[in-house]
C-alpha atoms as a PDB file:
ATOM      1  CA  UNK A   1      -8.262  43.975  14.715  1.00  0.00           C
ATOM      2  CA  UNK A   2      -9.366  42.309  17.948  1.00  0.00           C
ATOM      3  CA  UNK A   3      -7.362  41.356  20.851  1.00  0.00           C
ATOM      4  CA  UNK A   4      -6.561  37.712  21.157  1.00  0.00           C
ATOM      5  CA  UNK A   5      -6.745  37.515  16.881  1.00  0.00           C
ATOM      6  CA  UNK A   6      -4.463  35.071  15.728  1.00  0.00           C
ATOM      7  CA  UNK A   7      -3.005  33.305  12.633  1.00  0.00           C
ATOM      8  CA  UNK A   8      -0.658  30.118  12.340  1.00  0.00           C
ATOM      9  CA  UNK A   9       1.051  28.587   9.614  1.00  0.00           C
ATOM     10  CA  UNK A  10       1.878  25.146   9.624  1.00  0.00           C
ATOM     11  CA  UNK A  11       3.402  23.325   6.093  1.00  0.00           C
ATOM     12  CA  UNK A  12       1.726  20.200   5.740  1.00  0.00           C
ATOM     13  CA  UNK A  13       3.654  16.678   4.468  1.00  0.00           C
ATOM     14  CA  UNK A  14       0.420  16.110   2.651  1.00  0.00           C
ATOM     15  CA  UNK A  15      -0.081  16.294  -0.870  1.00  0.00           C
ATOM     16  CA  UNK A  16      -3.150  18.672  -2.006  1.00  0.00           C
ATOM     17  CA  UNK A  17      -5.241  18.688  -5.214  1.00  0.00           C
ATOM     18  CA  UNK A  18      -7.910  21.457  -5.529  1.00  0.00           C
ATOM     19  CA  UNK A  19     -10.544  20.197  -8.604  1.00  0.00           C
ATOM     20  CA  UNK A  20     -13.465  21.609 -10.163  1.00  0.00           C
ATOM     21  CA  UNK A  21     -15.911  20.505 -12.937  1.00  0.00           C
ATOM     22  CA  UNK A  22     -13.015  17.601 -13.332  1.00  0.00           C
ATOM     23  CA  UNK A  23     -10.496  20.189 -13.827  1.00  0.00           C
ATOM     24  CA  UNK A  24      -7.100  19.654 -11.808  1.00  0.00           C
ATOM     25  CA  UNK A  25      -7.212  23.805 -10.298  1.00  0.00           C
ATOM     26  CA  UNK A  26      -3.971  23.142  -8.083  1.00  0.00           C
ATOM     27  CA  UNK A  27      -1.324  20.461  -7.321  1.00  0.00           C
ATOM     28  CA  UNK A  28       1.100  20.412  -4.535  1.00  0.00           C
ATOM     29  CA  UNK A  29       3.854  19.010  -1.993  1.00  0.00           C
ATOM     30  CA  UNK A  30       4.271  22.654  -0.887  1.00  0.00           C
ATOM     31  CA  UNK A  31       0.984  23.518   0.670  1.00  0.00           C
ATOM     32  CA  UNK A  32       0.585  25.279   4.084  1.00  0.00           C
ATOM     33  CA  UNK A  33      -2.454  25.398   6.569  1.00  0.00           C
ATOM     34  CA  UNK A  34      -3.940  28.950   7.695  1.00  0.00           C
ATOM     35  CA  UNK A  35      -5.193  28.747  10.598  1.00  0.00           C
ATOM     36  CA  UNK A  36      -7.188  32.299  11.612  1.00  0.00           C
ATOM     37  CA  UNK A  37      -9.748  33.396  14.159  1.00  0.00           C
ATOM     38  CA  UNK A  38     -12.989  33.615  13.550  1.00  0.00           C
ATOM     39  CA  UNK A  39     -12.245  31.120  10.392  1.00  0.00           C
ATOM     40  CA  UNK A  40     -12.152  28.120   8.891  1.00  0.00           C
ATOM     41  CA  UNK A  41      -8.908  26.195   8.109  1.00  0.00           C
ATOM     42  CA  UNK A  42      -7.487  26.337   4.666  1.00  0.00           C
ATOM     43  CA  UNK A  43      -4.891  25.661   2.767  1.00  0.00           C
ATOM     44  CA  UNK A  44      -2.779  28.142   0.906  1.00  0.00           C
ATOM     45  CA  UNK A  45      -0.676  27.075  -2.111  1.00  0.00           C
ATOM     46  CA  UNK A  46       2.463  28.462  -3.405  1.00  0.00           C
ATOM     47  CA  UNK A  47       1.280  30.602  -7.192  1.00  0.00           C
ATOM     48  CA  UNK A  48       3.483  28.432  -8.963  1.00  0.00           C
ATOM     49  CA  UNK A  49       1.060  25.669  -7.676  1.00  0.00           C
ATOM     50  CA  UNK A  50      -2.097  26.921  -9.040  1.00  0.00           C
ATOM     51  CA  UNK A  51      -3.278  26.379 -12.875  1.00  0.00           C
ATOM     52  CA  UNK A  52      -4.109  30.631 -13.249  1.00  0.00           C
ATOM     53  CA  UNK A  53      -4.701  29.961 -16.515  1.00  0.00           C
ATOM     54  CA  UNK A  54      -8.120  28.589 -15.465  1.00  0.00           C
ATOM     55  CA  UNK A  55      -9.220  31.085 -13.231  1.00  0.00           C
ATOM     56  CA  UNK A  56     -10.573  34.588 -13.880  1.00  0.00           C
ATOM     57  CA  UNK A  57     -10.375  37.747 -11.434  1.00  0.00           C
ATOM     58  CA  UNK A  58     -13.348  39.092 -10.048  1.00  0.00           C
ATOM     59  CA  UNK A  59     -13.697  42.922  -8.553  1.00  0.00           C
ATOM     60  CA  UNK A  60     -13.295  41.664  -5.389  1.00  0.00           C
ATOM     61  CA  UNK A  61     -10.050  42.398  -3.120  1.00  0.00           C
ATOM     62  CA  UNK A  62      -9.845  42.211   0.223  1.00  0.00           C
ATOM     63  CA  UNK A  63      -6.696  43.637   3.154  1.00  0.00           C
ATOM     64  CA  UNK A  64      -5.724  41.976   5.725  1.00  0.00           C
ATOM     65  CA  UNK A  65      -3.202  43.468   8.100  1.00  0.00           C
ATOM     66  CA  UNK A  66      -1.115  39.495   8.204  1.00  0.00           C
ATOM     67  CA  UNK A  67      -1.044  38.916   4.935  1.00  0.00           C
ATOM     68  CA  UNK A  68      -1.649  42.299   2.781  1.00  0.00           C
ATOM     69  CA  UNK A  69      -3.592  43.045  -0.282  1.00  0.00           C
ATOM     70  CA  UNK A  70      -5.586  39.699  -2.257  1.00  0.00           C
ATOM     71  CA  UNK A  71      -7.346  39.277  -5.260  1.00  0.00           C
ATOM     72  CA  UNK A  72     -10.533  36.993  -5.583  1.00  0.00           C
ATOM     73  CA  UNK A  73     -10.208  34.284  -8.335  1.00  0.00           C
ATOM     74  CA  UNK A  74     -12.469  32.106  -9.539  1.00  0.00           C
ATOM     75  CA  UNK A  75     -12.996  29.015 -12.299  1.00  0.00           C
ATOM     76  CA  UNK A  76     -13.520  30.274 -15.718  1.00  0.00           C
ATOM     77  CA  UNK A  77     -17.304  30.217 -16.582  1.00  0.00           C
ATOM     78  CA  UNK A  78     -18.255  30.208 -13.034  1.00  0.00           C
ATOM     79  CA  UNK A  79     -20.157  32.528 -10.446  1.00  0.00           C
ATOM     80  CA  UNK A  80     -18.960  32.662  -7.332  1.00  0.00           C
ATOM     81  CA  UNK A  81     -21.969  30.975  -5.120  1.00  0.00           C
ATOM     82  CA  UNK A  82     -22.649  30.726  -1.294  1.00  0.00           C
ATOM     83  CA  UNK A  83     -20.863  27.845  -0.686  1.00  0.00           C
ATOM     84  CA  UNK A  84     -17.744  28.366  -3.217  1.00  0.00           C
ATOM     85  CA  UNK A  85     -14.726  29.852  -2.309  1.00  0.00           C
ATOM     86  CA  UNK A  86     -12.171  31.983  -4.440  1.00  0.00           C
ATOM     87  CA  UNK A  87      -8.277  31.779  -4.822  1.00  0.00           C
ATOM     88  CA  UNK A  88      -6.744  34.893  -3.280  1.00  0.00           C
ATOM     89  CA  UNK A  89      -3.661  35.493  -4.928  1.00  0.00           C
END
């Protein structure tokens, strides 16, 4: 890892819906923002947050010495395209 790499973790009073195709993915009053070098903000939801159900698991994983081992999610009946993000759980 670099020198100088960095993550923060702020909760947020907002409340977050994640949709796709119309579908309600994720709902919540609990959300934090990740805030990483090198990377764009996002939000991270608590699991109990997130509709699973509606998302599939792809073959990707990644490891990240902050936060550990993730999964890659994504919708049901969907490819993961350039501009589409997945659900690490």
């Amino acid at each position: 890892m670099a020198a100088g790499h960095q993550i923060t973790i702020t909760p947020t009073r907002d409340h977050i819906e994640v949709t796709l195709g119309g579908e309600k993915l994720a709902e919540s009053d609990r959300a934090v923002l990740l805030n990483e070098t090198g990377y764009p903000t996002r939000y991270y939801f608590p699991r109990e947050d997130v509709r699973t159900e509606l998302l599939r698991p792809t073959s990707h994983q990644t490891t990240c010495p902050f936060k550990g081992e993730a999964s890659l999610l994504v919708g049901r009946g969907r490819r993961r395209g350039p501009r589409e993000r997945g659900v690490e759980l």
